[in-house]
Protein backbone atom coordinates (compact mmCIF):
# COMPACT_ATOMS: atom_id res chain seq x y z
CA UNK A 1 0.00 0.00 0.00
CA UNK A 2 0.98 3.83 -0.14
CA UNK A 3 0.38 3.92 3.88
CA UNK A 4 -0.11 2.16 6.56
CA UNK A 5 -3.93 1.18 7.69
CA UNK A 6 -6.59 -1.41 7.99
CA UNK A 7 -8.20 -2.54 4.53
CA UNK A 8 -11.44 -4.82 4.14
CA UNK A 9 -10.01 -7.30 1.55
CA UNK A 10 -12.48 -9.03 0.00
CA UNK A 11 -13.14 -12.30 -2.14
CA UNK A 12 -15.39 -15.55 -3.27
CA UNK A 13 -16.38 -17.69 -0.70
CA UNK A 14 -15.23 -21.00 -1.42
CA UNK A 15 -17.93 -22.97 -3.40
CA UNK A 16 -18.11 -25.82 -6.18
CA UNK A 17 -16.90 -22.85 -8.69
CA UNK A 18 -14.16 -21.78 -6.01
CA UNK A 19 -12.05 -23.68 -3.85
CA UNK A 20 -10.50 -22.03 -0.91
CA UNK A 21 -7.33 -21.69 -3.04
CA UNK A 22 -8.90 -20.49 -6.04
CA UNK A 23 -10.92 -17.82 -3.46
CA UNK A 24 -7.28 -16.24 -2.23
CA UNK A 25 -6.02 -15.47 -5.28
CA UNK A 26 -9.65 -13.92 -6.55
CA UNK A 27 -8.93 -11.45 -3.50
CA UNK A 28 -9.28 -8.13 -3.84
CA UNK A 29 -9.16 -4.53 -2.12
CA UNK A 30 -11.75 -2.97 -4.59
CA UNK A 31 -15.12 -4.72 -4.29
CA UNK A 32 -16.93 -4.97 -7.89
CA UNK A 33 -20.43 -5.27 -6.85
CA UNK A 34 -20.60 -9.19 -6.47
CA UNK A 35 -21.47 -10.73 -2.86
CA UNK A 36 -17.82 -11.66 -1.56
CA UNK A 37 -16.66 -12.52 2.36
CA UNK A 38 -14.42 -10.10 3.93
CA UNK A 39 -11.84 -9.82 6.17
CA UNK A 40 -10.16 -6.92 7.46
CA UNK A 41 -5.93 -6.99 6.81
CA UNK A 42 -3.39 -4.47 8.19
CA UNK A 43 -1.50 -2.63 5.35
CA UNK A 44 2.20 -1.11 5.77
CA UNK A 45 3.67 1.10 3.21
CA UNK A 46 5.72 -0.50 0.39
CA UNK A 47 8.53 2.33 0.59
CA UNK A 48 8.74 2.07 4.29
CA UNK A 49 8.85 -2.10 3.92
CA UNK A 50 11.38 -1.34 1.06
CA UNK A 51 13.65 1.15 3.12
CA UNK A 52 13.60 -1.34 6.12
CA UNK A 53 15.68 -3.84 4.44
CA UNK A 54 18.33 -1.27 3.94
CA UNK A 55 19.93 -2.83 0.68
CA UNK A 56 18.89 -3.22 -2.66
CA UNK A 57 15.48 -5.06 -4.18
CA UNK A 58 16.30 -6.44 -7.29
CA UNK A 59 12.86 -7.06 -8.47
CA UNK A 60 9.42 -6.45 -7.56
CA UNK A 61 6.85 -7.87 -9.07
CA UNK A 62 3.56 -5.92 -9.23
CA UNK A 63 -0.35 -6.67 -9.18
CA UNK A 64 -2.88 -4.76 -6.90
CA UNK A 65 -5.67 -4.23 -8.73
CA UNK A 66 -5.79 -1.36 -9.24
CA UNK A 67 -4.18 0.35 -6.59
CA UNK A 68 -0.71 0.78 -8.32
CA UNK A 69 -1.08 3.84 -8.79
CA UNK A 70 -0.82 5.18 -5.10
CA UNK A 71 1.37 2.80 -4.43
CA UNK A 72 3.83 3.69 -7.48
CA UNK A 73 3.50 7.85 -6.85
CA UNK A 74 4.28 6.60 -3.18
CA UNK A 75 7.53 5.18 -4.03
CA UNK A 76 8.52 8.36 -6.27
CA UNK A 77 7.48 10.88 -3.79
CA UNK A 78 9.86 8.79 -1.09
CA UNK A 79 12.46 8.05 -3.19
CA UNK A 80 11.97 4.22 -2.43
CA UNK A 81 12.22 3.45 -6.29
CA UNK A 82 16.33 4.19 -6.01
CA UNK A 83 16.29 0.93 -4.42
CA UNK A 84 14.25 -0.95 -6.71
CA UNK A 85 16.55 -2.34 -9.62
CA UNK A 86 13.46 -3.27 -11.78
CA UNK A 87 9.86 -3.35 -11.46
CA UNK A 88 7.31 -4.76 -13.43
CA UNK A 89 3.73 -3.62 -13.02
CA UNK A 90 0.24 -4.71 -14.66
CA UNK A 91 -2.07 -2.00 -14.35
CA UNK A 92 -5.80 -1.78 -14.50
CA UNK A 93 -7.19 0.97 -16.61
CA UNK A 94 -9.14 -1.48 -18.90
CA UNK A 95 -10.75 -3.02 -16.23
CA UNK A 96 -11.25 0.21 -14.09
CA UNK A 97 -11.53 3.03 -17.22
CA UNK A 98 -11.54 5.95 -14.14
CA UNK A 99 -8.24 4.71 -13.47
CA UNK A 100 -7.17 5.79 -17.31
CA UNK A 101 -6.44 9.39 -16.62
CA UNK A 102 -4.10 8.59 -13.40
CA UNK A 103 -2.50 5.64 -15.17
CA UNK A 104 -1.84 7.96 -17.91
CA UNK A 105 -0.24 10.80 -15.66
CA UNK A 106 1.85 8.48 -13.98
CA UNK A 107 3.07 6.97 -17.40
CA UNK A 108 3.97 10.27 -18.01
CA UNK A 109 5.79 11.08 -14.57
CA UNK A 110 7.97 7.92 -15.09
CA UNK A 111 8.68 9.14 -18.64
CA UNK A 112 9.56 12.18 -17.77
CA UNK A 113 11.93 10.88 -14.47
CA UNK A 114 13.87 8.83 -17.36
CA UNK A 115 12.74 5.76 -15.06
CA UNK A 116 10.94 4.10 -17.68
CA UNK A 117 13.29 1.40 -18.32
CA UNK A 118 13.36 0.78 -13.87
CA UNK A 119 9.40 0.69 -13.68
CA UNK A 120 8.23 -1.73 -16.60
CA UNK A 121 3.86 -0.60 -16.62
CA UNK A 122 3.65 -3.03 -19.89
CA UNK A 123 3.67 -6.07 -17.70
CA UNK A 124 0.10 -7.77 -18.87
């Protein structure tokens, strides 16, 4: 996340169409409508995690959602990215269309920071 806090993450109660497995990885911070269960998860800030392990991340590997945005102006504002040696993101714009404008601005901020070869958004 971009900050620490309590989130409701939700996802498919485990059924004949979704086992218990396939139910975690449905999971999700964004509810789309559809009756999910719920259970409430503490967050911590990806730049803080990332600037507790005082060395180097070679690679992290990114899929929240929707959320990436936050989390990815989080890590410019705090300078966490100079850790990150690469980072590979799949962002959500086509499922979410509000999310085009921001995804669009932040294409542009990484552009323009000459980080776009560091943050990779052309992951999926």
């Amino acid at each position: 996340m971009d900050r620490e806090c309590v989130l409701s993450l939700s996802y498919p109660e485990a059924s004949s169409e979704w086992d218990a497995l396939d139910a975690t990885v449905a999971s999700s911070f964004n509810v789309d409508g559809t009756v999910q269960a719920t259970n409430d998860v503490r967050c911590i800030s990806l730049s803080d995690f990332i600037f507790s392990l005082r060395r180097p991340v070679k690679l992290v590997k990114m899929d929240i959602e929707g959320s990436e945005i936050q989390v990815l102006n989080s890590l410019l504002d705090s300078k966490a990215i100079d850790l990150v040696e690469l980072m590979v993101v799949e962002t959500h714009e086509k499922q979410q269309p509000e999310l085009l404008a921001a995804t669009n601005a932040l294409r542009q901020r990484i552009r323009e920071s000459g980080l776009g070869t560091k943050i990779r958004l052309d992951w999926i």
